[in-house]
Every structure is written in C-alpha cells, then in structure tokens.
N, C-alpha and C. Protein backbone atom coordinates (compact mmCIF):
# COMPACT_ATOMS: atom_id res chain seq x y z
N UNK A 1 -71.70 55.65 -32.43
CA UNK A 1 -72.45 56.54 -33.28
C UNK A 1 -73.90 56.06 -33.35
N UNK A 2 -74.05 54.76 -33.46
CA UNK A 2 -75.60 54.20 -33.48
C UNK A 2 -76.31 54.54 -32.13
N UNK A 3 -74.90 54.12 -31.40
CA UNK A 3 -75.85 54.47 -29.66
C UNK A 3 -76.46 56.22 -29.50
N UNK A 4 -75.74 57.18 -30.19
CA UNK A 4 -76.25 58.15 -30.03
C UNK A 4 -77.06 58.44 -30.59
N UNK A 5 -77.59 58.05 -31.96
CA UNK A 5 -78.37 58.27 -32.54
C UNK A 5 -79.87 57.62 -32.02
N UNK A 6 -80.06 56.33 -31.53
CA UNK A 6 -80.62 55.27 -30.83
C UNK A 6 -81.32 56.16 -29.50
N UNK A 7 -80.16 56.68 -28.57
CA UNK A 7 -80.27 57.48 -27.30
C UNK A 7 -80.74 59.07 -27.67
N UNK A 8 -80.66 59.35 -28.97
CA UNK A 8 -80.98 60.61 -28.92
C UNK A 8 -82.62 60.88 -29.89
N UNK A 9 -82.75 59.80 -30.36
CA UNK A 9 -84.33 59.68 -30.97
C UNK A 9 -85.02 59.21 -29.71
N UNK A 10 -85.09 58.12 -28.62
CA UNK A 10 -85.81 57.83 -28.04
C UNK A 10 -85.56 59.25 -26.34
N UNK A 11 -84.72 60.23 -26.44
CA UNK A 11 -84.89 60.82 -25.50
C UNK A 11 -85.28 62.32 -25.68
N UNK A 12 -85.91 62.05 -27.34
CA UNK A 12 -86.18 63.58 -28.36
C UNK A 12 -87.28 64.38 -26.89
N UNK A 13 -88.24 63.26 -27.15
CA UNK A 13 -89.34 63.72 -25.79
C UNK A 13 -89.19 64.43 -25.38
N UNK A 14 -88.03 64.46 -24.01
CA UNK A 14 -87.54 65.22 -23.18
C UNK A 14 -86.71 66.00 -23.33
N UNK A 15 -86.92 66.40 -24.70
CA UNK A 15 -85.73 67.67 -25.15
C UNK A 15 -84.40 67.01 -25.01
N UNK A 16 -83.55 65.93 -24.03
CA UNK A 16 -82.47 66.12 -24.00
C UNK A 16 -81.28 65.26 -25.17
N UNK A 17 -83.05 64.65 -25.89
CA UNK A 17 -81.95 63.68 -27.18
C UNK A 17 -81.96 64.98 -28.14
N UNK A 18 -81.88 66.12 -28.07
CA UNK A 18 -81.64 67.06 -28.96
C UNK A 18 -79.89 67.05 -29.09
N UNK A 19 -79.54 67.05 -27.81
CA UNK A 19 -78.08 67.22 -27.42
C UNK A 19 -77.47 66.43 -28.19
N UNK A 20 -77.69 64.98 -28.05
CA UNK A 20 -77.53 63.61 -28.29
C UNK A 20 -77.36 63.82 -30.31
N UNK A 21 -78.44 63.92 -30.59
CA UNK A 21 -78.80 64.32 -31.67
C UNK A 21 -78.05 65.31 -32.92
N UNK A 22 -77.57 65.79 -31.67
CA UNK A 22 -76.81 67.67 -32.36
C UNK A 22 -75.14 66.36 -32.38
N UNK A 23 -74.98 66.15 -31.46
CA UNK A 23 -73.77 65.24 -31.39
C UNK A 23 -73.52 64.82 -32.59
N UNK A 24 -74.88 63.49 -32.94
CA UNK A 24 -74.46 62.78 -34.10
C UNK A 24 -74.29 63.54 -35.02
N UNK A 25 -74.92 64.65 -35.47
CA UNK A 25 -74.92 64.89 -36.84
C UNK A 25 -72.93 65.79 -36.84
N UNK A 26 -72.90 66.36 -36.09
CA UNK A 26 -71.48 66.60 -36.03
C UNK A 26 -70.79 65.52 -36.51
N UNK A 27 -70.78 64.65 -36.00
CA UNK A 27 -69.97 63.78 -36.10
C UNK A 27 -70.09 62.77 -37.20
N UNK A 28 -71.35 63.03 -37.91
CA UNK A 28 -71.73 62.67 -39.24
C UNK A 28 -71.24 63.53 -40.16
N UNK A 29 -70.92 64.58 -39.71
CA UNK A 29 -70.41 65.51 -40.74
C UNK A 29 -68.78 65.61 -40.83
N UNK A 30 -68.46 65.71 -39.78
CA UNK A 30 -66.76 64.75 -39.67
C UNK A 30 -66.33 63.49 -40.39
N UNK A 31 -67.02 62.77 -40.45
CA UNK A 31 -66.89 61.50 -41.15
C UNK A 31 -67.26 61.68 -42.98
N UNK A 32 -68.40 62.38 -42.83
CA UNK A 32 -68.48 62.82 -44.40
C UNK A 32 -66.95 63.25 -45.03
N UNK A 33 -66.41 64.22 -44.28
CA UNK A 33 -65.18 64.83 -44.68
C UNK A 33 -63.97 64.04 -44.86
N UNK A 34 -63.76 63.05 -43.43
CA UNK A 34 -62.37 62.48 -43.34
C UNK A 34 -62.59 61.08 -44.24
N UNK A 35 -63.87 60.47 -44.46
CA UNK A 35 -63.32 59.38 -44.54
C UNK A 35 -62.78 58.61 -46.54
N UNK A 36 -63.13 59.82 -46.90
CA UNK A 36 -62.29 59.88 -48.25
C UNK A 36 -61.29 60.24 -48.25
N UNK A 37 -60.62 60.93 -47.40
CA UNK A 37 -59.46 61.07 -47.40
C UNK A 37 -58.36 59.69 -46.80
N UNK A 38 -59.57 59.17 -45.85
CA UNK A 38 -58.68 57.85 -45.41
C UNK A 38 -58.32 56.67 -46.43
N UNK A 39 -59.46 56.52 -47.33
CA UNK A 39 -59.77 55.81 -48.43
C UNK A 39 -58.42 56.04 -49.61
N UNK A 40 -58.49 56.94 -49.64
CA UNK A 40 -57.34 57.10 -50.61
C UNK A 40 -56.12 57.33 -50.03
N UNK A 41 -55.75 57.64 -48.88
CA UNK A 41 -54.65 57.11 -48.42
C UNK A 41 -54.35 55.49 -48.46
N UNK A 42 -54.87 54.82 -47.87
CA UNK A 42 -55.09 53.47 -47.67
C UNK A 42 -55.22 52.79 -49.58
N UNK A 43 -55.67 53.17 -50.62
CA UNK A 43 -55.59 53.02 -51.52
C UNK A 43 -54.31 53.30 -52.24
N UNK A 44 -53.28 54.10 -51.78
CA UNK A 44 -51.97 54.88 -52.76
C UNK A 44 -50.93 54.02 -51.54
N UNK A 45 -51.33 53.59 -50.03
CA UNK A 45 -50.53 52.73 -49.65
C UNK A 45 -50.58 50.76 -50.46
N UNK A 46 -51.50 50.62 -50.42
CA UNK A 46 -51.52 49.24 -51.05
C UNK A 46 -50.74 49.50 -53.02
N UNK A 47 -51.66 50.24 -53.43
CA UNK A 47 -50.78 50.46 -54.70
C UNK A 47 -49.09 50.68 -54.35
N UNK A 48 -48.49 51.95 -53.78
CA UNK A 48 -46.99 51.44 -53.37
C UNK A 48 -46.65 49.99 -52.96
N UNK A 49 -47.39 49.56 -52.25
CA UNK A 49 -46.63 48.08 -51.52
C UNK A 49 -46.80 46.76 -52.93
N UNK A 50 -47.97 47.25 -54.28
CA UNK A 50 -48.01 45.89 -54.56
C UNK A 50 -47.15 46.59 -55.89
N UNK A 51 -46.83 47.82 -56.35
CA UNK A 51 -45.77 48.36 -57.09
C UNK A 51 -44.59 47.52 -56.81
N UNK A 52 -43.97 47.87 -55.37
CA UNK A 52 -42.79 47.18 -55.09
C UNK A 52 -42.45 45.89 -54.97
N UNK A 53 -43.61 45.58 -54.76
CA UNK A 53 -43.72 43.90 -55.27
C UNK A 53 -43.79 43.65 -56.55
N UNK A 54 -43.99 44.12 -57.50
CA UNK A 54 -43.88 43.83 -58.72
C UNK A 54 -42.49 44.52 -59.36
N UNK A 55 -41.77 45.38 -58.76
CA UNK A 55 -40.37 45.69 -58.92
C UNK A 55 -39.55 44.85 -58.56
N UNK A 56 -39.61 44.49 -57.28
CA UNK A 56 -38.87 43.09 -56.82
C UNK A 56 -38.92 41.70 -57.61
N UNK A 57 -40.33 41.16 -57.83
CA UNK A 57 -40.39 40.84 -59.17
C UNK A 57 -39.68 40.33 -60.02
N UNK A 58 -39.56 41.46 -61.05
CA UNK A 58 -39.36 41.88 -62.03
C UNK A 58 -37.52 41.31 -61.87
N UNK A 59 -36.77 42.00 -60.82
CA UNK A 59 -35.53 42.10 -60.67
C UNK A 59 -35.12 40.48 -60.59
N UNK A 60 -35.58 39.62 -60.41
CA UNK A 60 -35.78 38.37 -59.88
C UNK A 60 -35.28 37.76 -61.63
C-alpha cells in the first residue's frame, strides 16, 4: 500500500501515477470498511477464550 502510494505520487508527472493513485485510495477505502469489522471479531474471540478460562476456573 505504501509502495503504491510512493509509485503513484512520484509517477503523478506522467499521468500514469494517477492509476497507481486511483488504486490506493480504493483500497484505502476497503480497509476503512473491513478493518472494524476485523477488530471486533478478534475482540469477541479473545473475550470467548478468556470467558472460558475463567469458567474452567471457576469449576476447579
């Protein structure tokens, strides 16, 4: 993602870091979207795993 952004400012010049350019922001905008959703997946998995550790625990 840096490389395109990197490759697409220094090839603005020649019109063709537009391409480059159009890329990143797509794909900046993909990431805007998914990566809260990954976050809180990854957040409701550790809460289950340290739940059941504290059920196990408990049973002990």
């Amino acid at each position: 993602m840096l490389l395109l952004n990197v490759v697409g400012w220094l090839t603005a010049v020649f019109f063709i870091g537009f391409l480059f350019l159009a890329i990143f922001g797509i794909w900046w905008l993909v990431d805007l979207f998914l990566i809260s959703g990954m976050i809180d997946a990854q957040k409701n998995a550790l809460r289950n795993s340290l739940t059941q550790q504290a059920l196990v625990g408990q049973s002990k």
